[in-house]
N, C-alpha and C. Protein backbone atom coordinates (compact mmCIF):
# COMPACT_ATOMS: atom_id res chain seq x y z
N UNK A 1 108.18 43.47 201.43
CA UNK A 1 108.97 43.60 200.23
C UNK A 1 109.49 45.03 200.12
N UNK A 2 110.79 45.36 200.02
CA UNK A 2 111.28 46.41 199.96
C UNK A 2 110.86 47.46 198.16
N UNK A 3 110.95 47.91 198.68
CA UNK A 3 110.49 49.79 197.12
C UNK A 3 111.81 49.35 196.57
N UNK A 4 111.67 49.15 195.45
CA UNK A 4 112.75 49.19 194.19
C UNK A 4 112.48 50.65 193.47
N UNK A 5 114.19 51.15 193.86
CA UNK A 5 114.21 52.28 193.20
C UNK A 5 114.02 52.14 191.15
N UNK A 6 113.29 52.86 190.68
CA UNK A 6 112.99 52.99 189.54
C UNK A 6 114.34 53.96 189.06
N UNK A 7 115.40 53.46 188.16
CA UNK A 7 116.30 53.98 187.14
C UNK A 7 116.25 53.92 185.82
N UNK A 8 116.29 55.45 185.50
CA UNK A 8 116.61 55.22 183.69
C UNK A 8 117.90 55.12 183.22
N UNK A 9 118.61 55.91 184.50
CA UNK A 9 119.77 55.77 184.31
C UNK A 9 120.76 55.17 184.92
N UNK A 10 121.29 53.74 184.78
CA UNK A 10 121.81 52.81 185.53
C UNK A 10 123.00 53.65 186.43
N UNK A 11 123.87 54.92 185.56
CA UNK A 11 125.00 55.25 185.73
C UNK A 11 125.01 56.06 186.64
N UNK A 12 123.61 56.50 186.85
CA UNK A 12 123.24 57.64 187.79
C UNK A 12 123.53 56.97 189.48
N UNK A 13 124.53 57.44 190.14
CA UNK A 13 124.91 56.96 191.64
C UNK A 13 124.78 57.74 192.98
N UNK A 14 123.51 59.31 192.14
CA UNK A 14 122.88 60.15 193.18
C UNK A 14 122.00 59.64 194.06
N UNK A 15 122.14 60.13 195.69
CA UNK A 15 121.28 59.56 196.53
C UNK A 15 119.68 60.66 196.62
N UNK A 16 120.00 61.80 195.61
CA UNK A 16 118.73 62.27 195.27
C UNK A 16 118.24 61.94 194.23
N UNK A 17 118.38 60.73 193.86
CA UNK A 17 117.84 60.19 192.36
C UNK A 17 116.19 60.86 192.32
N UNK A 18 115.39 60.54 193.38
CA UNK A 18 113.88 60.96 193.53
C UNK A 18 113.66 62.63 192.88
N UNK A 19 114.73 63.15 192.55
CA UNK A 19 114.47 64.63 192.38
C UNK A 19 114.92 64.75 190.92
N UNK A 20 115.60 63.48 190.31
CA UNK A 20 115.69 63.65 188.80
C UNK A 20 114.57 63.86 188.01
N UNK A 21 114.69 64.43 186.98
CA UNK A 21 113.38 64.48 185.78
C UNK A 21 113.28 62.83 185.38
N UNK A 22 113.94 61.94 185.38
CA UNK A 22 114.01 60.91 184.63
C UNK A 22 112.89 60.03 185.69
N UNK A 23 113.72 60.45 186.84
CA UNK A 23 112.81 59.56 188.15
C UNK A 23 110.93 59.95 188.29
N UNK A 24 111.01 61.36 187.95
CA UNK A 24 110.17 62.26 188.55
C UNK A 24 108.98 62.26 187.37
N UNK A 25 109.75 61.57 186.03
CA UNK A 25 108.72 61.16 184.69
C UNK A 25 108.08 60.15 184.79
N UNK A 26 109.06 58.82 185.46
CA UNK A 26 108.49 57.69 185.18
C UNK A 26 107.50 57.32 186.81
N UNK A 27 107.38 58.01 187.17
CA UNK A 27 105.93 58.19 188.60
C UNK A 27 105.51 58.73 187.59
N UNK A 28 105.12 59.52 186.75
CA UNK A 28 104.08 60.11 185.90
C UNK A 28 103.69 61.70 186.90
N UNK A 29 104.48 62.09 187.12
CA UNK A 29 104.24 63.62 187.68
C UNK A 29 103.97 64.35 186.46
N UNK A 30 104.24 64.28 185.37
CA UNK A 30 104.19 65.40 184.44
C UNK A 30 102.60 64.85 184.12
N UNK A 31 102.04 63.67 184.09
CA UNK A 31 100.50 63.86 184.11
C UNK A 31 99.74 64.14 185.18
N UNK A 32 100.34 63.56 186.73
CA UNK A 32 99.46 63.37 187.85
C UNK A 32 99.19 64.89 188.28
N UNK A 33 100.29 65.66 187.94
CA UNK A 33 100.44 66.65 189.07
C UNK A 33 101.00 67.70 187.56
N UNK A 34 100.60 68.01 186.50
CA UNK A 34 101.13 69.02 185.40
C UNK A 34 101.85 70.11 186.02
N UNK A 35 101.21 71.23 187.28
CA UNK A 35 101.71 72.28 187.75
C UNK A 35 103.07 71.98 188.37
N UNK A 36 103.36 70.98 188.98
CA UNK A 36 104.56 71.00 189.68
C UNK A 36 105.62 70.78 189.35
N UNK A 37 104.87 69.46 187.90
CA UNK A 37 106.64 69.69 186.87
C UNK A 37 106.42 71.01 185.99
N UNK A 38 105.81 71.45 185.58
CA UNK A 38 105.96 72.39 184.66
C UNK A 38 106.99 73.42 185.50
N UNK A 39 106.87 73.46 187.31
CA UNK A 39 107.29 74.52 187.65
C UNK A 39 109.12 74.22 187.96
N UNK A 40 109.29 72.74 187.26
CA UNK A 40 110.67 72.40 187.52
C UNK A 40 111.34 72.66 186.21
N UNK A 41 110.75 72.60 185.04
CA UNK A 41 111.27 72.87 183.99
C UNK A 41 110.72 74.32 183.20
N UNK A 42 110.13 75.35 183.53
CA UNK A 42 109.46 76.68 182.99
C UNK A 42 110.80 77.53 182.35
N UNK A 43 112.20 77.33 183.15
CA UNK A 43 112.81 78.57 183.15
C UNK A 43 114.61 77.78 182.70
N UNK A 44 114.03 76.70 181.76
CA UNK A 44 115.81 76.01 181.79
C UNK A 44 117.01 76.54 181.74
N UNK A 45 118.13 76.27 182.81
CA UNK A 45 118.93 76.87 182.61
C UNK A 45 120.38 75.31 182.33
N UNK A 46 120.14 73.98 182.77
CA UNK A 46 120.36 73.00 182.73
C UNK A 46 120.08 72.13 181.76
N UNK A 47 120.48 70.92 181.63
CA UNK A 47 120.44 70.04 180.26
C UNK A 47 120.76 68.84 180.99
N UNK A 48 120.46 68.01 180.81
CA UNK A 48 121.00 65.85 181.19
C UNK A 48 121.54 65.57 179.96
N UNK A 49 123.40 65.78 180.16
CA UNK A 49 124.00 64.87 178.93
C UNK A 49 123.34 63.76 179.00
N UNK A 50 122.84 63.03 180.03
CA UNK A 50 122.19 61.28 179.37
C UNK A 50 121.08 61.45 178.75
N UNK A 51 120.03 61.68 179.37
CA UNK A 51 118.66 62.26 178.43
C UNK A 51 118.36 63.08 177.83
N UNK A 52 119.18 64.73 177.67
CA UNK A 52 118.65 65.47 177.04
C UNK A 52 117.67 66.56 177.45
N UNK A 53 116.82 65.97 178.79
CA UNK A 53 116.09 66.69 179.09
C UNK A 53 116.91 68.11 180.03
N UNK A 54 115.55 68.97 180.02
CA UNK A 54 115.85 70.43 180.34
C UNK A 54 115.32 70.47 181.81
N UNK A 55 115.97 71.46 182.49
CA UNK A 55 115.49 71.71 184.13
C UNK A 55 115.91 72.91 184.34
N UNK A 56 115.82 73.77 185.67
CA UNK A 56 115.65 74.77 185.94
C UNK A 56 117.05 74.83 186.91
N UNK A 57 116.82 73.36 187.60
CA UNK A 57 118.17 73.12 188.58
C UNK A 57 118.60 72.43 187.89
N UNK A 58 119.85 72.01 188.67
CA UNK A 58 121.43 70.97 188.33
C UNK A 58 120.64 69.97 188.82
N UNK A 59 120.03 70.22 190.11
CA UNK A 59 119.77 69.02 191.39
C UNK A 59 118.54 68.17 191.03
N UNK A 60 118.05 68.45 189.36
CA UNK A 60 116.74 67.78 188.46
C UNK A 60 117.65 66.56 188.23
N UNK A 61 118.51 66.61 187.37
CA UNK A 61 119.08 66.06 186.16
C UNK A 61 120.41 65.01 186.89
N UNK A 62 121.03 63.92 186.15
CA UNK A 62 121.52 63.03 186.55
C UNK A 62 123.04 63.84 186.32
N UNK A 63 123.07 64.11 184.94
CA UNK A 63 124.18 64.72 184.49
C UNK A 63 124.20 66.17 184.00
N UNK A 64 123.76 66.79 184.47
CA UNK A 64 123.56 68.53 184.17
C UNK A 64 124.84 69.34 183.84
N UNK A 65 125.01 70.03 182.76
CA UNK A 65 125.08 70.40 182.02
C UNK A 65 124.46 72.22 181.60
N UNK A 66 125.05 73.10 182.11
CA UNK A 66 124.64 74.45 181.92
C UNK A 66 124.64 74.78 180.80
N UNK A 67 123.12 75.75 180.20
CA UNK A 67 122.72 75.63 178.42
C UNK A 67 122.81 77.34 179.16
């Protein structure tokens, strides 16, 4: 049985989806592993018009957005 990619965001048509915050939430990294997301979002300089959320890179976020 093939891995079904997990999307929050249907609209999202990146082939680094795995490196989104959205992707990278719903594996539960921000509980499994606290240090490694904290070290993707510590210093935001980015924003996801779809979610809102904050990142450090462009290359987090589906739709980034410089704050």
């Amino acid at each position: 049985m093939a891995e079904e990619k997990i999307q929050h965001n249907p609209n999202c048509k990146s082939d680094s989806f795995e490196e989104h915050l959205c992707y990278i939430v719903s594996q539960a990294l921000h509980i499994n592993e606290p240090e490694k997301f904290e070290a993707l979002i510590d210093s935001p300089k980015f924003k996801c018009r779809h979610c809102g959320r904050v990142a450090n890179s462009e290359k987090n976020l589906c739709e980034p957005l410089e704050i």
